[in-house]
Protein backbone atom coordinates (compact mmCIF):
# COMPACT_ATOMS: atom_id res chain seq x y z
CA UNK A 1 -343.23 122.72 -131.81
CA UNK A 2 -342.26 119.48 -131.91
CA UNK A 3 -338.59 120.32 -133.84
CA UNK A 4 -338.51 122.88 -130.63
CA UNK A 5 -339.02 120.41 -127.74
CA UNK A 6 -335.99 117.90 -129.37
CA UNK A 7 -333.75 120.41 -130.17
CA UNK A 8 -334.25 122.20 -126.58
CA UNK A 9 -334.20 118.64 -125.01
CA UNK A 10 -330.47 117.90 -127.02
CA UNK A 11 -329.41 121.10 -125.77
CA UNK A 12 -329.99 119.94 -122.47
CA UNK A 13 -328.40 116.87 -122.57
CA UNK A 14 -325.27 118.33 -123.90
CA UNK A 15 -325.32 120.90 -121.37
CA UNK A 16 -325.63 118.05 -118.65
CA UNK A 17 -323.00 115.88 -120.34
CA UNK A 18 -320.57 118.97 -120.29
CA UNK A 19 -321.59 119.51 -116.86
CA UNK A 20 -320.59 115.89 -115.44
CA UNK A 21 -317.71 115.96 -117.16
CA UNK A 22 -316.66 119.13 -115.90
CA UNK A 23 -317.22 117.78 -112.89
CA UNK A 24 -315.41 114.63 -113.40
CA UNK A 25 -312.09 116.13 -114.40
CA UNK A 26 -312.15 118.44 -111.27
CA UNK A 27 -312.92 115.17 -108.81
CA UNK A 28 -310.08 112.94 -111.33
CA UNK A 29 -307.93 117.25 -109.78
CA UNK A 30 -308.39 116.45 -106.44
CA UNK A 31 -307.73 112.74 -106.77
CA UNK A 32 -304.39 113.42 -108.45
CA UNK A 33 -303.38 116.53 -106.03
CA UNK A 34 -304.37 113.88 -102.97
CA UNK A 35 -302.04 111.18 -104.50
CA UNK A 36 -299.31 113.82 -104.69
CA UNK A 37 -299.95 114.61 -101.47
CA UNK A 38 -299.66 111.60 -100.10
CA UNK A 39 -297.29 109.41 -101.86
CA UNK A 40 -295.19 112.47 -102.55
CA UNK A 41 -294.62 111.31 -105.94
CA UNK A 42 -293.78 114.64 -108.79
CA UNK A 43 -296.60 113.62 -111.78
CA UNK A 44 -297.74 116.40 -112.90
CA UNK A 45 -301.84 117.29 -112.96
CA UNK A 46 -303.54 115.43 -116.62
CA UNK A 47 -306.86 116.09 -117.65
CA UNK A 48 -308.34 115.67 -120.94
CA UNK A 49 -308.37 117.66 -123.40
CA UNK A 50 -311.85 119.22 -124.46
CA UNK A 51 -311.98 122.34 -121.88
CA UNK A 52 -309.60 125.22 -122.60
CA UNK A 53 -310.29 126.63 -119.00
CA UNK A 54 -309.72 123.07 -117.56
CA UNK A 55 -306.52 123.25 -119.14
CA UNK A 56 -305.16 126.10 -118.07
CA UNK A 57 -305.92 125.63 -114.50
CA UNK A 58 -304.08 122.42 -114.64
CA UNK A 59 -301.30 123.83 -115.98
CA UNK A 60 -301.25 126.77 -113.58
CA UNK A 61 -301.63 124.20 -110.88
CA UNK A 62 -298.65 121.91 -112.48
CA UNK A 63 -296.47 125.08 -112.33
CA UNK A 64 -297.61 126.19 -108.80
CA UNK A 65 -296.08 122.17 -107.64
CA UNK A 66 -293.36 122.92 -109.74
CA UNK A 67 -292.03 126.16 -108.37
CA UNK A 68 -293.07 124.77 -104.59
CA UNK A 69 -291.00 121.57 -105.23
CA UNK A 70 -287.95 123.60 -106.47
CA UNK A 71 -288.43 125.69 -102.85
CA UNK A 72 -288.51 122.57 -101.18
CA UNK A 73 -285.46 121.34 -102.74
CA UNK A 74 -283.44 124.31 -102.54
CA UNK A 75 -284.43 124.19 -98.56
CA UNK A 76 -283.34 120.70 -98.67
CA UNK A 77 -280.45 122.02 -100.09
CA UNK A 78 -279.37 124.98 -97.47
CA UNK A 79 -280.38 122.27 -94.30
CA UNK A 80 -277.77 120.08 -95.39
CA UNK A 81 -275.26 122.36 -95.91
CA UNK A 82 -275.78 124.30 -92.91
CA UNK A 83 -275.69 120.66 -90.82
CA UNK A 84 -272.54 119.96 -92.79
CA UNK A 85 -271.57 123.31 -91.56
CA UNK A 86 -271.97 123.13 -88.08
CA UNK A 87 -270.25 119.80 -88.01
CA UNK A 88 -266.94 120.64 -90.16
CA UNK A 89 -267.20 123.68 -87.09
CA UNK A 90 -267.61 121.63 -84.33
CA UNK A 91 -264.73 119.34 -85.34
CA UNK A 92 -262.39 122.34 -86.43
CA UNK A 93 -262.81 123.65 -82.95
CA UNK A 94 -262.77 120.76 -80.81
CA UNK A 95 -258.98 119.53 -81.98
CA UNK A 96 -257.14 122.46 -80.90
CA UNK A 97 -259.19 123.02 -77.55
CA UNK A 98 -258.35 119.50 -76.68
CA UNK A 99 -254.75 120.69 -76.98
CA UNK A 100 -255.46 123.59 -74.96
CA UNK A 101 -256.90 121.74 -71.97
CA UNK A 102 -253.88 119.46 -72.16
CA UNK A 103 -251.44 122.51 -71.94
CA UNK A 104 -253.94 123.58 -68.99
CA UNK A 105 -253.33 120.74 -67.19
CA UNK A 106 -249.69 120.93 -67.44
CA UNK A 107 -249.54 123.86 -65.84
CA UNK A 108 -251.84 123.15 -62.89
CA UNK A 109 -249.63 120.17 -62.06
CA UNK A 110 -246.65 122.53 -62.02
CA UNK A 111 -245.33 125.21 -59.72
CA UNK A 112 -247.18 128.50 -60.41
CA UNK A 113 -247.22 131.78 -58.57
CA UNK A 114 -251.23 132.38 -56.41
CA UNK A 115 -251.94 134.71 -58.63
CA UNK A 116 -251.15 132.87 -62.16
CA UNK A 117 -252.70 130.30 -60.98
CA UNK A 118 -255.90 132.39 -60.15
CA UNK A 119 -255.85 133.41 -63.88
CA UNK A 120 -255.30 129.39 -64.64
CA UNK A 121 -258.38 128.47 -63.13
CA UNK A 122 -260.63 131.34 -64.77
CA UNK A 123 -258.80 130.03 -68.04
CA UNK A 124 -260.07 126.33 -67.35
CA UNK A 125 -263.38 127.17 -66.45
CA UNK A 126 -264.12 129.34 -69.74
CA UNK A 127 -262.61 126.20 -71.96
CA UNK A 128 -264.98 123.91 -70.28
CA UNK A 129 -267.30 126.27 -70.90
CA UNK A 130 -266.41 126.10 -74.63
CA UNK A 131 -266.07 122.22 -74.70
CA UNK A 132 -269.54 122.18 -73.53
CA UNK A 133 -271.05 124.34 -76.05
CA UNK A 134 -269.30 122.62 -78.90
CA UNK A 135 -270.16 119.23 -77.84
CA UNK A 136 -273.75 120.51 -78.11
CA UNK A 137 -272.84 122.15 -81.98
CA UNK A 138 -272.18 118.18 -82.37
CA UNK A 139 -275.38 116.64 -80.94
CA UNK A 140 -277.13 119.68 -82.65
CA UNK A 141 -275.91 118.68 -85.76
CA UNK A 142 -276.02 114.59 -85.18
CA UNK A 143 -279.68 114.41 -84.37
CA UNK A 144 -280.41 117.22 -87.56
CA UNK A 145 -278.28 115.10 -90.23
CA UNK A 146 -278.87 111.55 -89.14
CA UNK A 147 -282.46 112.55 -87.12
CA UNK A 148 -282.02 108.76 -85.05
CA UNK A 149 -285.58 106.79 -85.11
CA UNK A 150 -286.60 107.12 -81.43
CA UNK A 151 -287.49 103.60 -79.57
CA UNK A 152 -291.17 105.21 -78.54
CA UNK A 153 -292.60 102.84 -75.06
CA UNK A 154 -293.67 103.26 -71.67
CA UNK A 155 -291.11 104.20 -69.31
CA UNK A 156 -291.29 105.28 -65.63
CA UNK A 157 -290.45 109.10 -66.32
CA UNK A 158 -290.79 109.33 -62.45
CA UNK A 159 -287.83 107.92 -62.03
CA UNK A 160 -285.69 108.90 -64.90
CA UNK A 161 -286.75 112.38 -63.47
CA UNK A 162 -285.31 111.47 -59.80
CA UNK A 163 -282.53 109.99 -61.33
CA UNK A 164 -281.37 113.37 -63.18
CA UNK A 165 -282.40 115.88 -60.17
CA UNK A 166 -279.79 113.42 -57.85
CA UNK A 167 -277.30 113.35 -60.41
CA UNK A 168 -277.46 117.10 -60.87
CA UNK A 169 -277.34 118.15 -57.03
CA UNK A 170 -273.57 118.65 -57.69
CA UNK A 171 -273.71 121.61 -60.11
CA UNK A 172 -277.03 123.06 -58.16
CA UNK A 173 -275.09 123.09 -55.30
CA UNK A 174 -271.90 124.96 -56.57
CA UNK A 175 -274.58 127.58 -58.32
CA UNK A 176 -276.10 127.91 -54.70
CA UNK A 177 -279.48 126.81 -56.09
CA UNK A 178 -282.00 124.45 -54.28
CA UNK A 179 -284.46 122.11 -55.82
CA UNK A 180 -287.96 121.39 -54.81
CA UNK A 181 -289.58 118.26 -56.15
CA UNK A 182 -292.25 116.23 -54.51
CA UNK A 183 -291.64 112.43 -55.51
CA UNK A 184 -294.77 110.78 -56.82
CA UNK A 185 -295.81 107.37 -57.53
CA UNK A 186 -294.87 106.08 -60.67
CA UNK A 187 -295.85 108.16 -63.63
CA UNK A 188 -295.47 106.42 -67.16
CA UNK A 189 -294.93 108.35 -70.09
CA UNK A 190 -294.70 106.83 -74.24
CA UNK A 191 -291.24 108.33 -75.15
CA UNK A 192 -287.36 106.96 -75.55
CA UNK A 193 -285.57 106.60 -72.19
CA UNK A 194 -282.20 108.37 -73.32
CA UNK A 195 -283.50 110.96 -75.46
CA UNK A 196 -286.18 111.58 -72.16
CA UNK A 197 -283.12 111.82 -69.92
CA UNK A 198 -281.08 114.14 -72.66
CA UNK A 199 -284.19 116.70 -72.46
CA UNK A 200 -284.63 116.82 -68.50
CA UNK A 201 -280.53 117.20 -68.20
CA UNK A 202 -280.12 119.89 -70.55
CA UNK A 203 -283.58 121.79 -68.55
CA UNK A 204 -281.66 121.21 -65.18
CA UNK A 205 -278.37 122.61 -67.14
CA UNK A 206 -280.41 125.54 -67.96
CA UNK A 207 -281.61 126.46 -65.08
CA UNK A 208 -277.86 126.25 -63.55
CA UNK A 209 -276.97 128.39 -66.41
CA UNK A 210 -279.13 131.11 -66.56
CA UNK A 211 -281.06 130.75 -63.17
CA UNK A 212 -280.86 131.49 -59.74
CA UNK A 213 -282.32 130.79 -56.31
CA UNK A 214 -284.85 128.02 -56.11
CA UNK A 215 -285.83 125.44 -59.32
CA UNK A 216 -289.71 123.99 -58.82
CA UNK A 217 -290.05 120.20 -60.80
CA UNK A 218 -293.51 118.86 -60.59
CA UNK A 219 -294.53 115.90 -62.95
CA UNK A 220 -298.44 116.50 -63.62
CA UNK A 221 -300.56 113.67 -65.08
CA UNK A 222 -303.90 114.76 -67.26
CA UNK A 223 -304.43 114.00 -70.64
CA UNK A 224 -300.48 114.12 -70.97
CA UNK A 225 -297.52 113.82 -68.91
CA UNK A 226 -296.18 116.97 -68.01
CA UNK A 227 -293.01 117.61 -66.57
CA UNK A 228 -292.37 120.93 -65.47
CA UNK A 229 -289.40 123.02 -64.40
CA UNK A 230 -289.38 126.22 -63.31
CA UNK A 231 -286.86 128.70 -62.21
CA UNK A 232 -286.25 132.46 -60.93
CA UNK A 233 -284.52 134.36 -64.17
CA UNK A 234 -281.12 135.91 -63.39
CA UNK A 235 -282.22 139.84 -63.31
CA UNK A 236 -279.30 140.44 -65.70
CA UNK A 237 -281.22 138.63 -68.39
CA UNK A 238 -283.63 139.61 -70.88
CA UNK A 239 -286.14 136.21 -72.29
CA UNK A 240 -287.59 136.66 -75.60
CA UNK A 241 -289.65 134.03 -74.82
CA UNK A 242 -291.38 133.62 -78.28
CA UNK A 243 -287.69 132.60 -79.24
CA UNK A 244 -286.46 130.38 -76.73
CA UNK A 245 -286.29 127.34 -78.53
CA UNK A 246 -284.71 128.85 -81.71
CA UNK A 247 -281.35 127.45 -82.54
CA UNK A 248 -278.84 130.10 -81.48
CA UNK A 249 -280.90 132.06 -79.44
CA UNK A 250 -278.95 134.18 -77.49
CA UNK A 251 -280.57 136.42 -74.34
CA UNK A 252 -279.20 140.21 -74.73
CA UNK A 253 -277.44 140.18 -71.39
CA UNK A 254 -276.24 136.69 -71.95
CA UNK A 255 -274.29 136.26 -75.34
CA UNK A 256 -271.34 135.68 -73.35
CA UNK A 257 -272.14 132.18 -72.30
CA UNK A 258 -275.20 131.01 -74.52
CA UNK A 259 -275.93 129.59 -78.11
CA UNK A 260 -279.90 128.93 -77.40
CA UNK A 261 -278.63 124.98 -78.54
CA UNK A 262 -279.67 123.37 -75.23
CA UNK A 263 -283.32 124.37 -75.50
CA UNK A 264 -283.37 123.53 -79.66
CA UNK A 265 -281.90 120.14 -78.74
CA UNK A 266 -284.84 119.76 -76.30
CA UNK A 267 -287.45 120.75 -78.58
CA UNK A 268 -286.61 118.45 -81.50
CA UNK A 269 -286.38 115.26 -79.67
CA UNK A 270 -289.58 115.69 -77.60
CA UNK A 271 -291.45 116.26 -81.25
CA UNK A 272 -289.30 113.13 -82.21
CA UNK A 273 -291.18 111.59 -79.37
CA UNK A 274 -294.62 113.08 -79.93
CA UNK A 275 -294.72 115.68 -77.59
CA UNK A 276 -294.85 118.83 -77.40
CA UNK A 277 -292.39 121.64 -75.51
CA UNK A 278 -293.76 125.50 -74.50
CA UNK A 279 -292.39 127.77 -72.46
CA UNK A 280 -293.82 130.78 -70.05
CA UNK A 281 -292.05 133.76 -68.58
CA UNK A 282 -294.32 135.31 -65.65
CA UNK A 283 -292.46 137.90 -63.69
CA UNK A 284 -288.79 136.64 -62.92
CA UNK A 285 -290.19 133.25 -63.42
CA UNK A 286 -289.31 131.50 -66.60
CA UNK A 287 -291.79 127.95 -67.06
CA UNK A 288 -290.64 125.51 -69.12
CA UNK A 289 -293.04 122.27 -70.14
CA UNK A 290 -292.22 119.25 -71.79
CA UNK A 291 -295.71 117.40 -72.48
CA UNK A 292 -295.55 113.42 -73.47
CA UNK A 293 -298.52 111.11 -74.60
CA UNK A 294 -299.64 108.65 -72.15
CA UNK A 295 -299.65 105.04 -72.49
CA UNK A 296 -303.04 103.34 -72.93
CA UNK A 297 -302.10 99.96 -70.16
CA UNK A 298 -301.01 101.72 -67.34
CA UNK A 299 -302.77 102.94 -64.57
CA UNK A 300 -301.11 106.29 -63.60
């Protein structure tokens, strides 16, 4: 009886010694996946070797990182060479339309006929057009490639916001559109003052673009800053608006005159800055919100 009691009490113990080491090698697992994790280092998972099981998990886990590391390398991979892409583009196109407007010029400054110089002026306002878009291919590709640290602080978005509505009555005015925006007092926001002024010209250019009657701003402080701008949709457009802020995004009534880049370009440098960017289409009116953290020492 007594042989009994030992041999069931060894048992145990060796059961219980298997058990915490068992459970040892899965915590030293997670310890070594969390290091991974977060020092993105590439050591692969090591446990040792008593548990065939163990074993084989780790080495199903080492090949999961593995494959997952070659995926994010290949990725790597196609990013840069579609930024390299969109550069070598950007620069192959914006030599010869440089020579174009040049040529353009020449002839406006010269004697033409009414009606050659009727087709002159359509000519000139589709290469402006086209200088446009491909200075955007450029930013596009500037802020993907060298992805510039933003200086994050607490600016007075109020008036960066005034500044770019003034500076933008010109082109609202040509497009016969009218602003509404109801000054405020000071609003501070945490973000970087030119890449802040980038996003809220390239919403205004937008709406010029692809808008029509009048364009509603409001600047709403809660637990962010929100700076809205909203606009009547040209009824000749179609907004996907799931895909608004994908690069290229092109309306189906609209591939004429759009590459979706303005509304990318917004999107990536308010995440730069720690905000966020949404969109909402209700009716004929399309929403567009750019949402900024607020800074802790001012009173807004």
């Amino acid at each position: 009886m007594i042989i009994a009691i030992i041999v069931l009490v060894v048992i145990i113990a060796i059961l219980v010694t298997y058990i915490i080491f068992v459970d040892r090698q899965l915590i030293s697992i997670n310890k070594q996946l969390h290091k991974r994790l977060m020092e993105h280092t590439r050591q692969p998972i090591g446990i040792e070797l008593i548990s065939k099981k163990l074993n084989e998990l780790a080495g199903n886990i080492n090949e999961s990182l593995k494959e997952e590391e070659n995926l994010r390398i290949n990725s790597m991979r196609a990013e840069k060479q579609f930024r390299e892409m969109i550069a070598n583009i950007s620069h192959d196109l914006r030599t010869p339309l440089t020579a174009i407007k040049g040529y353009q010029q020449l002839m406006e400054n010269g004697e033409l006929p009414e009606e050659e110089r009727k087709y002159l002026t359509i000519a000139q306002k589709h290469a402006s057009e086209l200088s446009s878009l491909i200075e955007s291919f450029f930013e596009y590709a500037y802020l993907l490639s060298i992805a510039p640290e933003p200086d994050i602080k607490a600016i007075n978005v109020s008036s960066i916001l005034t500044e770019c509505l003034v500076a933008s009555i010109p082109e609202f005015e040509e497009a016969y559109m009218r602003v509404s925006y109801k000054e405020s007092k000071p609003v501070y926001a945490l973000a970087d003052t030119e890449m802040i002024t980038r996003c809220i010209h390239n919403l205004l250019r937008n709406c010029v673009q692809h808008g029509s009657g009048e364009v509603m701003v409001t600047l709403e402080v809660m637990s962010y800053v929100t700076i809205s701008i909203k606009n009547h949709v040209k009824s000749d457009k179609t907004i996907h608006i799931e895909q608004i802020f994908d690069r290229f995004y092109t309306s189906d009534m609209a591939r004429r005159d759009s590459t979706g880049l303005g509304l990318s370009i917004v999107k990536l440098l308010v995440e730069q800055m720690g905000g966020t960017v949404s969109a909402v289409l209700e009716e004929d009116m399309l929403d567009i919100r750019m949402k900024l953290l607020r800074p802790k020492s001012h009173d807004t």
